[in-house]
N, C-alpha and C. Protein backbone atom coordinates (compact mmCIF):
# COMPACT_ATOMS: atom_id res chain seq x y z
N UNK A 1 25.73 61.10 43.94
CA UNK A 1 24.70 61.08 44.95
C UNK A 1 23.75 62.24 44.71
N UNK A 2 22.99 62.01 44.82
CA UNK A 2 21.70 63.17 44.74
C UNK A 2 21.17 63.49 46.26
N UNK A 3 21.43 65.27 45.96
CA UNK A 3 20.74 65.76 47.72
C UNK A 3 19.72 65.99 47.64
N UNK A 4 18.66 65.91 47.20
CA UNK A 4 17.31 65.89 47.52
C UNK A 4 16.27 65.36 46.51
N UNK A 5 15.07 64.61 46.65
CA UNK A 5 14.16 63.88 46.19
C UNK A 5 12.73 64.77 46.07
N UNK A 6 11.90 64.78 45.41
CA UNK A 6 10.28 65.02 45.57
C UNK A 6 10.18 63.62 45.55
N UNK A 7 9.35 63.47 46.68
CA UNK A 7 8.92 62.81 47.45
C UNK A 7 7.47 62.29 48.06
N UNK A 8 6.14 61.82 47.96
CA UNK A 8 5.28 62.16 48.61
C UNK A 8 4.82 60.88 49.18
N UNK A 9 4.01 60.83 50.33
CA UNK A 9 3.35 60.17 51.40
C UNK A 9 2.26 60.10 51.11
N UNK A 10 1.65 58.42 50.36
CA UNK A 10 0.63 58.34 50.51
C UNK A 10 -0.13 57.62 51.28
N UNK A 11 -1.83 57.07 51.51
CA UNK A 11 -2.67 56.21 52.35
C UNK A 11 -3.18 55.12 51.26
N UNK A 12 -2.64 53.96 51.03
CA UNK A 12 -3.43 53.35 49.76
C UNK A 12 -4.79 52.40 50.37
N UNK A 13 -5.38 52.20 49.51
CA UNK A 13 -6.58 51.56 50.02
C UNK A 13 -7.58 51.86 50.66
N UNK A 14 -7.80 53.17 51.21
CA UNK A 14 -8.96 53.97 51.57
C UNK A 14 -9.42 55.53 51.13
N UNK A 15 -10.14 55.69 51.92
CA UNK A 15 -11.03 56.67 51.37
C UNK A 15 -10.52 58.15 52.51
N UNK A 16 -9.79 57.52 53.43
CA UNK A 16 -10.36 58.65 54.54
C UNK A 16 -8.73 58.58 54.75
N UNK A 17 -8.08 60.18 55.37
CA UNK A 17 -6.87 60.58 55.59
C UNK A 17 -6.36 59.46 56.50
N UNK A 18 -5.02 59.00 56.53
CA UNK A 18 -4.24 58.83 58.14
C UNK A 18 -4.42 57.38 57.82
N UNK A 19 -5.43 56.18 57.22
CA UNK A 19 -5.68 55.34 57.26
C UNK A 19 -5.27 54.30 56.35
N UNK A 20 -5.56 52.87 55.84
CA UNK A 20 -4.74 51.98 54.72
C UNK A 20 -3.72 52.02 55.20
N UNK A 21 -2.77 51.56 54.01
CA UNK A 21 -1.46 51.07 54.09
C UNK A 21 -1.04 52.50 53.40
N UNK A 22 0.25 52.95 54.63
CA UNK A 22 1.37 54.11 53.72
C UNK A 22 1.72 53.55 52.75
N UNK A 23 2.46 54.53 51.76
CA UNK A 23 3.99 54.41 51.21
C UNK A 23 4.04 55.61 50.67
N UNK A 24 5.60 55.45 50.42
CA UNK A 24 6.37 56.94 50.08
C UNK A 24 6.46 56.60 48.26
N UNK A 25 6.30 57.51 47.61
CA UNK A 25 6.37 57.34 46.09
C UNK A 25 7.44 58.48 45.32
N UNK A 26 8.37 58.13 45.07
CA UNK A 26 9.83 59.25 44.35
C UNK A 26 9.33 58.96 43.34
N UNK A 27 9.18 60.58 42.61
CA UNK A 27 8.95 61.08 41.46
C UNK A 27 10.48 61.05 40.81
N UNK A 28 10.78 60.16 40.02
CA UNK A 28 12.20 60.82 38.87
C UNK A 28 12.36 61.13 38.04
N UNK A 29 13.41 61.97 37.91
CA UNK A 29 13.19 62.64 36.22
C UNK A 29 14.52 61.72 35.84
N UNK A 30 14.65 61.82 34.70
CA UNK A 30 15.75 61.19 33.71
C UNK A 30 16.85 61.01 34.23
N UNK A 31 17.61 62.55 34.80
CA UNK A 31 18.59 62.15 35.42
C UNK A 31 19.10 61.61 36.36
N UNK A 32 17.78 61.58 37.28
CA UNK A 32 17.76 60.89 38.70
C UNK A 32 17.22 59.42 38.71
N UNK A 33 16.88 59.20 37.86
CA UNK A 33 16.53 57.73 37.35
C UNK A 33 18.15 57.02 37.20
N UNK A 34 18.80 57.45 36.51
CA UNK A 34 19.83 57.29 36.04
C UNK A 34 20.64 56.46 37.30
N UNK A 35 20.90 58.02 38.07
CA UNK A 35 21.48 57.74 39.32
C UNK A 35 21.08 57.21 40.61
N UNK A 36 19.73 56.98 40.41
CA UNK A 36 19.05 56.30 41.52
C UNK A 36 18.76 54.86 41.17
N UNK A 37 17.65 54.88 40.09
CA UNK A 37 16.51 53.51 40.27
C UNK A 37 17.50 52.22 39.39
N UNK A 38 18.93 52.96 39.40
CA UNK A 38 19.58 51.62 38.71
C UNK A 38 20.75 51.00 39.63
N UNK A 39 20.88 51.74 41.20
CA UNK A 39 21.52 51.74 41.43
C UNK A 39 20.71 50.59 43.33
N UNK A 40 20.46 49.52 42.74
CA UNK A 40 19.95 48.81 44.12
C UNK A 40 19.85 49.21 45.07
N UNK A 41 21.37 48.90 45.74
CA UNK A 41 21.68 49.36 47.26
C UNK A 41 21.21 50.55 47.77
N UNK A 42 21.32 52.01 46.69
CA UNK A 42 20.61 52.98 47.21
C UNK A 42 19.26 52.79 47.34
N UNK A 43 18.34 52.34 46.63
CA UNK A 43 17.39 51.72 46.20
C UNK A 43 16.79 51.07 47.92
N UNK A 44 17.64 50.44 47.95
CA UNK A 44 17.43 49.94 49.55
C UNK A 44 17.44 50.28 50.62
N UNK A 45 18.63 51.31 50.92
CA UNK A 45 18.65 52.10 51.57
C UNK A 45 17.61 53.38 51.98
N UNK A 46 17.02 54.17 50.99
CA UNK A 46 16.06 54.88 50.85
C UNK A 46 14.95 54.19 50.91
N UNK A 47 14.41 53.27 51.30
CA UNK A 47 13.55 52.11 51.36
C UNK A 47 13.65 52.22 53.32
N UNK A 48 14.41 51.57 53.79
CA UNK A 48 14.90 51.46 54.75
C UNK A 48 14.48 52.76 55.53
N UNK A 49 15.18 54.15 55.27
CA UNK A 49 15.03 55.00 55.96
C UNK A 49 13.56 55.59 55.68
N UNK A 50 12.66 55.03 55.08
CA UNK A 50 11.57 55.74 55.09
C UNK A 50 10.95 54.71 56.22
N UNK A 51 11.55 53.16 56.09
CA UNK A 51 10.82 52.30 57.04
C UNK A 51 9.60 52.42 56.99
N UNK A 52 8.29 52.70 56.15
CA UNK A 52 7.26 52.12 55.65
C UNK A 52 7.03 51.02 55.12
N UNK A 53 6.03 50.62 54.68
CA UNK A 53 5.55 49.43 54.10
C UNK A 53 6.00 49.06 52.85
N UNK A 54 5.93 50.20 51.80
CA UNK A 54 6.59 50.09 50.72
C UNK A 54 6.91 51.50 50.26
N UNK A 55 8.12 51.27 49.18
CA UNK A 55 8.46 52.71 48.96
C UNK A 55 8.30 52.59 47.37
N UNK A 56 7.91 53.50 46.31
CA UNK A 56 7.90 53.53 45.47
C UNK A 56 8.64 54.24 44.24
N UNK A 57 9.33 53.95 43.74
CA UNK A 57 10.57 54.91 42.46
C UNK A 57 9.85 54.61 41.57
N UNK A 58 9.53 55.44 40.70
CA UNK A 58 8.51 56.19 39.55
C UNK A 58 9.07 57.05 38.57
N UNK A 59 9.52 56.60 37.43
CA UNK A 59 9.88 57.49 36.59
C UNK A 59 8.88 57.67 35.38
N UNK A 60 8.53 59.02 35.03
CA UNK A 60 7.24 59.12 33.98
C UNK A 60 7.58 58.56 32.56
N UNK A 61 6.92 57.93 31.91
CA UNK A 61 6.94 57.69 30.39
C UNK A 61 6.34 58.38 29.59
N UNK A 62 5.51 59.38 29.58
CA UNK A 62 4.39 60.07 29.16
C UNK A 62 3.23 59.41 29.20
N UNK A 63 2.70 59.10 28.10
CA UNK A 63 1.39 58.93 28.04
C UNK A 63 0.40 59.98 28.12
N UNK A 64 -0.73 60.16 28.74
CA UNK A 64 -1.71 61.34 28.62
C UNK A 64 -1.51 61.89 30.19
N UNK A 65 -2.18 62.81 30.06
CA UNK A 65 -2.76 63.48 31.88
C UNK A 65 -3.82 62.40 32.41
N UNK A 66 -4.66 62.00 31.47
CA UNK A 66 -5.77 61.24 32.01
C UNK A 66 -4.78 60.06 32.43
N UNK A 67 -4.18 59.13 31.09
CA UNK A 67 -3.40 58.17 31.72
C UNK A 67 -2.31 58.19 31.71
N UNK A 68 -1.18 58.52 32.93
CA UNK A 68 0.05 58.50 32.60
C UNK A 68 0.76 57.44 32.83
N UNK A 69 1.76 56.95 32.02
CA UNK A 69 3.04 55.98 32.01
C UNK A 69 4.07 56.04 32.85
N UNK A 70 4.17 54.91 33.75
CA UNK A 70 5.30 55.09 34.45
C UNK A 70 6.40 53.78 34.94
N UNK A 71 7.34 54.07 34.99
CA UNK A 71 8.54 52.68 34.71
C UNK A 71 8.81 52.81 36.35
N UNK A 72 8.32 51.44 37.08
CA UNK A 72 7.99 51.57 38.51
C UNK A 72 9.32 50.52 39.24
N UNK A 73 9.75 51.14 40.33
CA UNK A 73 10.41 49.98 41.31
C UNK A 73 9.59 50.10 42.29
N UNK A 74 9.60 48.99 43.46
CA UNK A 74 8.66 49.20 44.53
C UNK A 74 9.58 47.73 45.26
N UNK A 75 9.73 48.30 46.48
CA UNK A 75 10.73 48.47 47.85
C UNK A 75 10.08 48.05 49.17
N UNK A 76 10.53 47.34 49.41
CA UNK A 76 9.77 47.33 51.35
C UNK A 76 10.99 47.62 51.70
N UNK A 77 11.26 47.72 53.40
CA UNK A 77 12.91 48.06 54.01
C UNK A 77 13.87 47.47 54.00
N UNK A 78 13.12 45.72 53.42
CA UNK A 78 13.84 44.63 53.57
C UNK A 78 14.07 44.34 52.18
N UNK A 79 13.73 44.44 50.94
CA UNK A 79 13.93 43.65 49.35
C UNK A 79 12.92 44.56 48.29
N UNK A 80 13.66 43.80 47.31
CA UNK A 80 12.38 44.81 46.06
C UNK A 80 11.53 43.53 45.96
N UNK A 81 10.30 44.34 45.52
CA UNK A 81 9.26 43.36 45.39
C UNK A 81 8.91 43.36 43.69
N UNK A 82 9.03 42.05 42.98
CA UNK A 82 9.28 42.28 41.90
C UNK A 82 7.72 42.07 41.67
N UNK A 83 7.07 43.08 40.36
CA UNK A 83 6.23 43.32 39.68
C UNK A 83 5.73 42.84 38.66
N UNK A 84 6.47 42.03 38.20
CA UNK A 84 6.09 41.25 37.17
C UNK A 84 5.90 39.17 36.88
């Protein structure tokens, strides 16, 4: 189990604070990928307790600063929403 996440809260779809649609987006590194974004149920759970719209697990691939790579899950409270 992992005790703590970076974490951040965003507004998608507008321009102006507080407004659009939330979601929460987890930054992972390798090892927390590992133990998190393969592991569903947690997956769901952390979904759940943010109880937003959607939650997002993000692990970096590199790529550039301008464009970076990233290997994405994305969560409502209820199911994953598949991406492809």
């Amino acid at each position: 189990m992992v005790s703590s996440l970076r974490f951040y809260t965003v507004d998608a779809f507008t321009k102006a604070p507080f407004r659009g649609n939330q979601a929460a987006v987890i930054v992972l590194d390798s090892a927390d990928h590992e133990k998190i974004a393969q592991d569903e149920e947690l997956c769901q759970t952390i979904a759940a307790e943010f109880n937003i719209a959607e939650t997002a697990f993000a692990k970096p691939l590199g790529g550039t600063e301008v464009q970076p790579k990233y290997l994405l899950r994305w969560w409502t409270p209820t199911y994953e929403i598949p991406l492809w």
